[in-house]
N, C-alpha and C. Protein backbone atom coordinates (compact mmCIF):
# COMPACT_ATOMS: atom_id res chain seq x y z
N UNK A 1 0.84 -1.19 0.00
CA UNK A 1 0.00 0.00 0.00
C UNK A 1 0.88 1.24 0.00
N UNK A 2 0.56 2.05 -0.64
CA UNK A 2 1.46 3.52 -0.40
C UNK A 2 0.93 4.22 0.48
N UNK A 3 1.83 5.36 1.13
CA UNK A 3 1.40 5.71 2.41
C UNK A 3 0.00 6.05 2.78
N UNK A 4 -0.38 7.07 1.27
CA UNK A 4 -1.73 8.22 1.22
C UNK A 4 -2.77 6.71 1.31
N UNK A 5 -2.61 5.64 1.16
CA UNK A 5 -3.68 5.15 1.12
C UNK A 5 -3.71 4.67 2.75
N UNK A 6 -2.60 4.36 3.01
CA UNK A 6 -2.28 3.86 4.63
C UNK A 6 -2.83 5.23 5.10
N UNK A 7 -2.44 6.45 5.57
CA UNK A 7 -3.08 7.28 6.32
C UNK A 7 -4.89 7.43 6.17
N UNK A 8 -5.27 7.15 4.27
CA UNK A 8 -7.20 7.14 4.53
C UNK A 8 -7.48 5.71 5.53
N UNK A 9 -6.83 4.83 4.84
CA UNK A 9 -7.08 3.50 5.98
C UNK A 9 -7.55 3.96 7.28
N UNK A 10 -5.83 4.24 7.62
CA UNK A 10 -5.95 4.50 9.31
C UNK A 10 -6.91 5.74 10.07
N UNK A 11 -7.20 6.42 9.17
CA UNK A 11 -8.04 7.68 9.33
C UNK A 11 -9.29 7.50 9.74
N UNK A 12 -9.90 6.40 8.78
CA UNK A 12 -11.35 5.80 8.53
C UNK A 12 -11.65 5.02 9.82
N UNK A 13 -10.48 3.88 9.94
CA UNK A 13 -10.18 2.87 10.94
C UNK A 13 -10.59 3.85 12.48
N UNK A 14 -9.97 4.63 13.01
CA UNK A 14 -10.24 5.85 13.70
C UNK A 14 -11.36 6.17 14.03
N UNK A 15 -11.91 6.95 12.85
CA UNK A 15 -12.84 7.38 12.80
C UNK A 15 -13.95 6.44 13.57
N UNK A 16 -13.97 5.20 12.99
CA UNK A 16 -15.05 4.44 13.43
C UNK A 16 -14.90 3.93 14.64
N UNK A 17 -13.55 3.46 14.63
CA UNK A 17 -13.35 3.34 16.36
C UNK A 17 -14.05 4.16 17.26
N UNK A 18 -13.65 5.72 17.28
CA UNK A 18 -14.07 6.79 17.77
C UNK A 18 -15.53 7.28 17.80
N UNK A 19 -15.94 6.74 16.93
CA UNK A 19 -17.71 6.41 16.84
C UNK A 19 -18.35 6.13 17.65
N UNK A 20 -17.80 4.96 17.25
CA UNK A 20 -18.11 3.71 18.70
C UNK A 20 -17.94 4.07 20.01
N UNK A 21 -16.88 4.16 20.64
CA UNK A 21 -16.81 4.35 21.76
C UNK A 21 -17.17 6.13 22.16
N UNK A 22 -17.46 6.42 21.00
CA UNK A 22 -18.42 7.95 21.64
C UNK A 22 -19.81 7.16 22.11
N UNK A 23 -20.08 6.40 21.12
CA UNK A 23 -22.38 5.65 21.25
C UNK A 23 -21.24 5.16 22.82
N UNK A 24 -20.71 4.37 22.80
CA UNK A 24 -20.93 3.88 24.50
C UNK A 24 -20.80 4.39 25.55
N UNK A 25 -19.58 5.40 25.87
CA UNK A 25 -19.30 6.32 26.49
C UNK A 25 -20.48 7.62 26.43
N UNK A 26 -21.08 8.04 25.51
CA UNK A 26 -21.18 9.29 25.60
C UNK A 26 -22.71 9.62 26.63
N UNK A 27 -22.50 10.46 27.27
CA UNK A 27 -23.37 11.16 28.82
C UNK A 27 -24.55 12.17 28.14
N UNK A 28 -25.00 11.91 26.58
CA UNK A 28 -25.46 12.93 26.22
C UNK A 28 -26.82 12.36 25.55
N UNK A 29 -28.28 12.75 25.36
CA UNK A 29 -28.80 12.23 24.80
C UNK A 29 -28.59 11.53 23.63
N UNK A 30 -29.83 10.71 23.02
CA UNK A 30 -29.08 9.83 21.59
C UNK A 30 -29.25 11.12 20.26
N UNK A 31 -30.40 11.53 20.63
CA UNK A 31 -30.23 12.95 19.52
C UNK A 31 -28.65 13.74 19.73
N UNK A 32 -28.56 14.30 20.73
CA UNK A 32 -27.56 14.99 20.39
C UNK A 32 -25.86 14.31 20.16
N UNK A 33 -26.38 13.25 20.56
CA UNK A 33 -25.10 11.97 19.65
C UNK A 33 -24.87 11.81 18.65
N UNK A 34 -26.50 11.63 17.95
CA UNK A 34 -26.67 11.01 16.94
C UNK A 34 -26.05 12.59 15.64
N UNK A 35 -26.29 13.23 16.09
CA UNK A 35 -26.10 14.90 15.71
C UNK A 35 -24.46 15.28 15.79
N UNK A 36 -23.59 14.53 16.95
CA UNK A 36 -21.93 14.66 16.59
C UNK A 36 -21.55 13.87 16.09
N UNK A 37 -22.09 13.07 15.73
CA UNK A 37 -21.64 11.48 15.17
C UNK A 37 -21.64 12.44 13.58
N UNK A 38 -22.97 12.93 13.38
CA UNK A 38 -22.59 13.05 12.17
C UNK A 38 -21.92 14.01 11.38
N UNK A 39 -21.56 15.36 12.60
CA UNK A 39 -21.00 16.03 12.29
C UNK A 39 -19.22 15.62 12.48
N UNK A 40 -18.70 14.81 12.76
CA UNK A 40 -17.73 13.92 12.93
C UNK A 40 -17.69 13.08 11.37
N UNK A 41 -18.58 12.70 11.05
CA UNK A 41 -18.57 11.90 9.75
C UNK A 41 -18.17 13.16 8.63
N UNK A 42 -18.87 14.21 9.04
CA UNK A 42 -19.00 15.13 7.51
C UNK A 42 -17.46 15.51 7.56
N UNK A 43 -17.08 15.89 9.21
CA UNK A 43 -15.56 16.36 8.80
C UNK A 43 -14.37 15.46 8.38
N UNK A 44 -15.14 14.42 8.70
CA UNK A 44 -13.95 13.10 8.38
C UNK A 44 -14.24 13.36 6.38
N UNK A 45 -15.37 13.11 6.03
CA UNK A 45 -15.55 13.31 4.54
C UNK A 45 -14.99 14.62 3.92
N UNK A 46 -14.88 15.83 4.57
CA UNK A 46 -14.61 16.99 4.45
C UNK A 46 -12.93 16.54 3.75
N UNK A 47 -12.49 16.21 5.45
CA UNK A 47 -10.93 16.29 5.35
C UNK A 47 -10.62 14.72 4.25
N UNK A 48 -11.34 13.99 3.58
CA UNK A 48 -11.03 13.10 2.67
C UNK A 48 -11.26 13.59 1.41
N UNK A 49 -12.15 14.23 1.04
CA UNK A 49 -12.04 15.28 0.33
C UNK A 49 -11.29 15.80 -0.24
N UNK A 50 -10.34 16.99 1.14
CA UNK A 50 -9.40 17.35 0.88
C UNK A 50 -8.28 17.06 0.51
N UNK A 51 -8.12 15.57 0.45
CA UNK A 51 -6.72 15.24 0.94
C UNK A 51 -6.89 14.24 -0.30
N UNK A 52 -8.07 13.75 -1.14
CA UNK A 52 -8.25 13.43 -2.36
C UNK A 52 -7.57 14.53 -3.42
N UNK A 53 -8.38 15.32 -2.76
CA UNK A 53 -7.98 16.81 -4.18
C UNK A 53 -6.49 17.22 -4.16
N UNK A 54 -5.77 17.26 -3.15
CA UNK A 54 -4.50 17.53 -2.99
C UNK A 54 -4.10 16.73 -3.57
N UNK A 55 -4.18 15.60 -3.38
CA UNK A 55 -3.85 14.11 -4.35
C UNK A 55 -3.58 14.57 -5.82
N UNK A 56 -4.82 14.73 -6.38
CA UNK A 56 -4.89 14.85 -8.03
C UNK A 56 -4.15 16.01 -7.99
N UNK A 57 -4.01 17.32 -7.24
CA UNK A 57 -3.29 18.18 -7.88
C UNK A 57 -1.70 17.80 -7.43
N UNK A 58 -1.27 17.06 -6.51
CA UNK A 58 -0.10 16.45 -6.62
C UNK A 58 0.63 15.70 -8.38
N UNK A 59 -0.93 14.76 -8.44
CA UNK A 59 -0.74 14.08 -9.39
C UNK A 59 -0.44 14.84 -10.84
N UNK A 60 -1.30 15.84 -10.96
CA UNK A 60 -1.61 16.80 -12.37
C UNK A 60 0.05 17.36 -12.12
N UNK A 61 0.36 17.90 -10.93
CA UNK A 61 1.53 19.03 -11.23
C UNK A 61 2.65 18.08 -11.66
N UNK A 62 3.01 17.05 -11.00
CA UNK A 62 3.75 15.78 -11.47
C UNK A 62 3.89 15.50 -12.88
N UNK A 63 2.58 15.23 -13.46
CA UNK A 63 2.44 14.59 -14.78
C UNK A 63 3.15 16.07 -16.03
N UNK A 64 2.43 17.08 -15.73
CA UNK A 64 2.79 18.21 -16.22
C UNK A 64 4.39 18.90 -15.94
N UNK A 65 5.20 18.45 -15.07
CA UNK A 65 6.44 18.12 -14.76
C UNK A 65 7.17 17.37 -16.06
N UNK A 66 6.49 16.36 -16.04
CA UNK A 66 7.52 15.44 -16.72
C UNK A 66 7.00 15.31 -18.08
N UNK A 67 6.07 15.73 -18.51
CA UNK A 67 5.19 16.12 -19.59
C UNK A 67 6.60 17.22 -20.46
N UNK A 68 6.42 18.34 -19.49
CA UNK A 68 7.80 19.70 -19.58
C UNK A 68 8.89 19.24 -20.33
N UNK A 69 9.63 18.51 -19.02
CA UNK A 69 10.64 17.99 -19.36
C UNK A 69 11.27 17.08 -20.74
N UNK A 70 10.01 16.37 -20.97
CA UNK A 70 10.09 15.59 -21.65
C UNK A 70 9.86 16.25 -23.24
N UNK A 71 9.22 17.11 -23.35
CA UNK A 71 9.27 18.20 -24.45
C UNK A 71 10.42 18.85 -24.48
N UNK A 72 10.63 19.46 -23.66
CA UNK A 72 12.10 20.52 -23.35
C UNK A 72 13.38 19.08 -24.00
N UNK A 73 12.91 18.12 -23.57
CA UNK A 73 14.44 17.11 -24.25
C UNK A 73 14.28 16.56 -26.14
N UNK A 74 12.78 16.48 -25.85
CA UNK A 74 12.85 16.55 -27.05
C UNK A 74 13.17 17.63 -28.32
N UNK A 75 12.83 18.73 -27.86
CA UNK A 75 13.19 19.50 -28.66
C UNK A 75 14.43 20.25 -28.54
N UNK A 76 15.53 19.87 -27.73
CA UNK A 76 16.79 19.96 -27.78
C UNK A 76 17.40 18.82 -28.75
N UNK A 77 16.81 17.54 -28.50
CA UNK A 77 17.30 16.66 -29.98
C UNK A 77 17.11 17.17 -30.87
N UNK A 78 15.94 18.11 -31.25
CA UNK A 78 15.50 18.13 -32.54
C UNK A 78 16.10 19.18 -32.66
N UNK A 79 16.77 20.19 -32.09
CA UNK A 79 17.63 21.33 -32.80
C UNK A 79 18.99 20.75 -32.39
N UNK A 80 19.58 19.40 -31.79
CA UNK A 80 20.82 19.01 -31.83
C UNK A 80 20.86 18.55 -33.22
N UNK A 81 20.09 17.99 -33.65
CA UNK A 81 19.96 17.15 -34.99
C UNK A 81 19.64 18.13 -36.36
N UNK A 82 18.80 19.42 -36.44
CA UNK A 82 18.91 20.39 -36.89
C UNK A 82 20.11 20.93 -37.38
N UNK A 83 20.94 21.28 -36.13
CA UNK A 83 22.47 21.82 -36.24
C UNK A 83 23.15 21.09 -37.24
N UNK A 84 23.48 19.50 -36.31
CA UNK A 84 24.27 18.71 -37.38
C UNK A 84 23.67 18.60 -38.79
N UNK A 85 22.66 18.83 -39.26
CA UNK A 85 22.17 18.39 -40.27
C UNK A 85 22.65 19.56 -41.17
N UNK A 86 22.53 20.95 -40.65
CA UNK A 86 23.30 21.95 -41.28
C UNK A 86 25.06 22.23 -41.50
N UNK A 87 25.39 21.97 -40.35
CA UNK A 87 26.88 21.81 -40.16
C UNK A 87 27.20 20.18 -41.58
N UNK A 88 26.78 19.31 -41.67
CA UNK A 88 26.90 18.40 -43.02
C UNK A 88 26.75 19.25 -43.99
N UNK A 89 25.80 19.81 -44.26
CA UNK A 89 25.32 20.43 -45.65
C UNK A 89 26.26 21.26 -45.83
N UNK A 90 26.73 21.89 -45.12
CA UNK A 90 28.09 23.27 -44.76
C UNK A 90 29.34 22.55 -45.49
N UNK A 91 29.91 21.48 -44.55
CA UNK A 91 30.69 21.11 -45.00
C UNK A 91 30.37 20.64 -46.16
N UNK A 92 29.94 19.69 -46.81
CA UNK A 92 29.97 19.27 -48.37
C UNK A 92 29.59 19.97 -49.44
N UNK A 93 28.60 21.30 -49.03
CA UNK A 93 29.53 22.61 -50.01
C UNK A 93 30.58 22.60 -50.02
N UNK A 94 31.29 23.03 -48.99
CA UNK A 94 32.62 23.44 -48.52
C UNK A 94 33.10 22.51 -49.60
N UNK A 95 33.85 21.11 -49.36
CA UNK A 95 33.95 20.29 -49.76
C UNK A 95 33.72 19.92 -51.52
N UNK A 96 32.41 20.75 -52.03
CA UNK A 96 32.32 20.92 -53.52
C UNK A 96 33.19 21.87 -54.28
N UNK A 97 33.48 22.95 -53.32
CA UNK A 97 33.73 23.75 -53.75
C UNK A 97 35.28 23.93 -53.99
N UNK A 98 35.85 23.16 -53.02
CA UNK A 98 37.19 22.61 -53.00
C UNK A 98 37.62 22.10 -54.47
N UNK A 99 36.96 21.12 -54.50
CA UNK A 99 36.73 20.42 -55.39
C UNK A 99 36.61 21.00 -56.94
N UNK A 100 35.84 21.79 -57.08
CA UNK A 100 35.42 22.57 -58.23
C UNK A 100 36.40 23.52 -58.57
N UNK A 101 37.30 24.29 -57.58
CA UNK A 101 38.67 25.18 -57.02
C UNK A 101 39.41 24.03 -58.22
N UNK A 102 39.41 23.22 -57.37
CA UNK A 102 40.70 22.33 -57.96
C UNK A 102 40.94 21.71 -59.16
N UNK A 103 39.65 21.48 -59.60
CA UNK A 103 39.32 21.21 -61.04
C UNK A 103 39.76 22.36 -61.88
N UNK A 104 39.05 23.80 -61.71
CA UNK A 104 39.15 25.00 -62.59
C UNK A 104 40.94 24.85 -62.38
N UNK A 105 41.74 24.91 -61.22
CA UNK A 105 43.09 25.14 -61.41
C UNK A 105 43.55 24.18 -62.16
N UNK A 106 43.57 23.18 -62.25
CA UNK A 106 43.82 22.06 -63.02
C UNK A 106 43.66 22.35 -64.22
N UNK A 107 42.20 22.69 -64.68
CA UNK A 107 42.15 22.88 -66.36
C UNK A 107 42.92 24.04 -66.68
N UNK A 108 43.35 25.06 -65.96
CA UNK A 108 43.79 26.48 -66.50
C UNK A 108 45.16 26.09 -66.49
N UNK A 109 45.59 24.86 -65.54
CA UNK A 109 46.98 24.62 -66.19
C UNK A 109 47.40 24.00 -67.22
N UNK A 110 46.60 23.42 -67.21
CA UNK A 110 46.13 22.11 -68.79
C UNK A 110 46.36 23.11 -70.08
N UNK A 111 45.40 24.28 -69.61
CA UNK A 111 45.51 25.15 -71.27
C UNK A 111 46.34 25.77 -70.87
N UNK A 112 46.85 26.25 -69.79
CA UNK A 112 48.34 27.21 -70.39
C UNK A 112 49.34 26.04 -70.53
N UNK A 113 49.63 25.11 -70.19
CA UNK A 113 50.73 24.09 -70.59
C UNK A 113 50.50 24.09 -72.19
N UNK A 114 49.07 23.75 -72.72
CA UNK A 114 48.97 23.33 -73.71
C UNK A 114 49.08 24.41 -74.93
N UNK A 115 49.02 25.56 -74.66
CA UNK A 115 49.50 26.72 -75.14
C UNK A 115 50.67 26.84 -75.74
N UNK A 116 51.56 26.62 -74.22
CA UNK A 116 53.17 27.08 -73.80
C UNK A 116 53.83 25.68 -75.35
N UNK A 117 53.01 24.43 -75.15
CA UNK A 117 53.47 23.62 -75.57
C UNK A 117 53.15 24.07 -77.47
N UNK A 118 52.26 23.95 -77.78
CA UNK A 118 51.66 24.38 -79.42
C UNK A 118 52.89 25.96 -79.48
N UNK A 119 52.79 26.88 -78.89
CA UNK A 119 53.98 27.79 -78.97
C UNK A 119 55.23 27.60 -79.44
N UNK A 120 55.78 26.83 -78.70
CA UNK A 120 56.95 25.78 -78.74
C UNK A 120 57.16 25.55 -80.20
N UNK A 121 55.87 24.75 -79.85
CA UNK A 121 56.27 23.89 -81.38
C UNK A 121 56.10 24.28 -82.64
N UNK A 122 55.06 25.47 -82.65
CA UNK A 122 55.12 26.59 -83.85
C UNK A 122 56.44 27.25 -84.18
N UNK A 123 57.20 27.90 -82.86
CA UNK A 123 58.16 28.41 -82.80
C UNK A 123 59.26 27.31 -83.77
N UNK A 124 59.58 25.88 -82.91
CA UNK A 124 60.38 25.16 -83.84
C UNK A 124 59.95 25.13 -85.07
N UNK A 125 58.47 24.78 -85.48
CA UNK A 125 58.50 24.74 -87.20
C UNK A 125 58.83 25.61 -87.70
N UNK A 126 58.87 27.22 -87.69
CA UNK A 126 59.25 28.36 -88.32
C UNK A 126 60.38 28.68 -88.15
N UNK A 127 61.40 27.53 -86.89
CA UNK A 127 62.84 27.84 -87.27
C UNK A 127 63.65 26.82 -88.33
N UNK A 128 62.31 25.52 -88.56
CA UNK A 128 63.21 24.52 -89.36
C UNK A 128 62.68 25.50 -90.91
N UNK A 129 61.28 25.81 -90.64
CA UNK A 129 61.19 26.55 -92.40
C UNK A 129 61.97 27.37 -92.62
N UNK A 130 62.62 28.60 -91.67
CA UNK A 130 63.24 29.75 -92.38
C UNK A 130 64.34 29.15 -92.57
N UNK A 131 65.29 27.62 -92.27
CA UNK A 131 66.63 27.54 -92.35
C UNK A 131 66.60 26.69 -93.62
């Protein structure tokens, strides 16, 4: 049993005990017995009542606790995973662009080699024609 149910137990348990030995003990007519008895019952229902409702709002603030939390973590994954998902995309631009860098330098050496080279070799044919 958990406690809150152990204290209505023992409360109730009480209660009726205390009932009882008011009807045997008590020096007072049965009307006006019968009249604390039940004003004894209403406060016992009163304070069960109370101590119900405290309950659920124990329970509600709890659930709505971890309800919080449990949003608040999720949506830290979802902008941890956000980030990385941008930080990838970042880099493999990055990474294209490298790439594309290195290509254009490559071909611009390709045609000036291939220039330097046809030059060359124009140059030699017009020294074997003029000789």
């Amino acid at each position: 049993m958990k406690d809150q149910t152990k204290i209505i137990a023992a409360l109730l348990v009480g209660a009726a005990a205390g009932a009882a030995l008011g009807l045997l003990l008590a020096p007072e007519s049965g009307e006006n017995t019968r009249d604390g008895i039940a004003e004894y019952i209403n406060e016992l229902i009163e304070a069960a009542k109370d101590k119900a409702q405290n309950t659920a709002s124990g329970v509600k603030d709890y659930t709505n606790n971890v309800y919080n939390n449990a949003k608040s973590k999720v949506n830290d994954l979802v902008g941890n995973a956000q980030d990385s998902a941008e930080d990838a995309i970042n880099n493999a631009k990055s990474k294209a662009n490298d790439v594309a860098d290195n290509a254009k330098a490559y071909g611009e050496d390709a045609v000036n080699n291939a220039k330097a080279k046809a030059k060359s070799d124009i140059n030699d044919l017009n020294t074997i024609i003029h000789n």
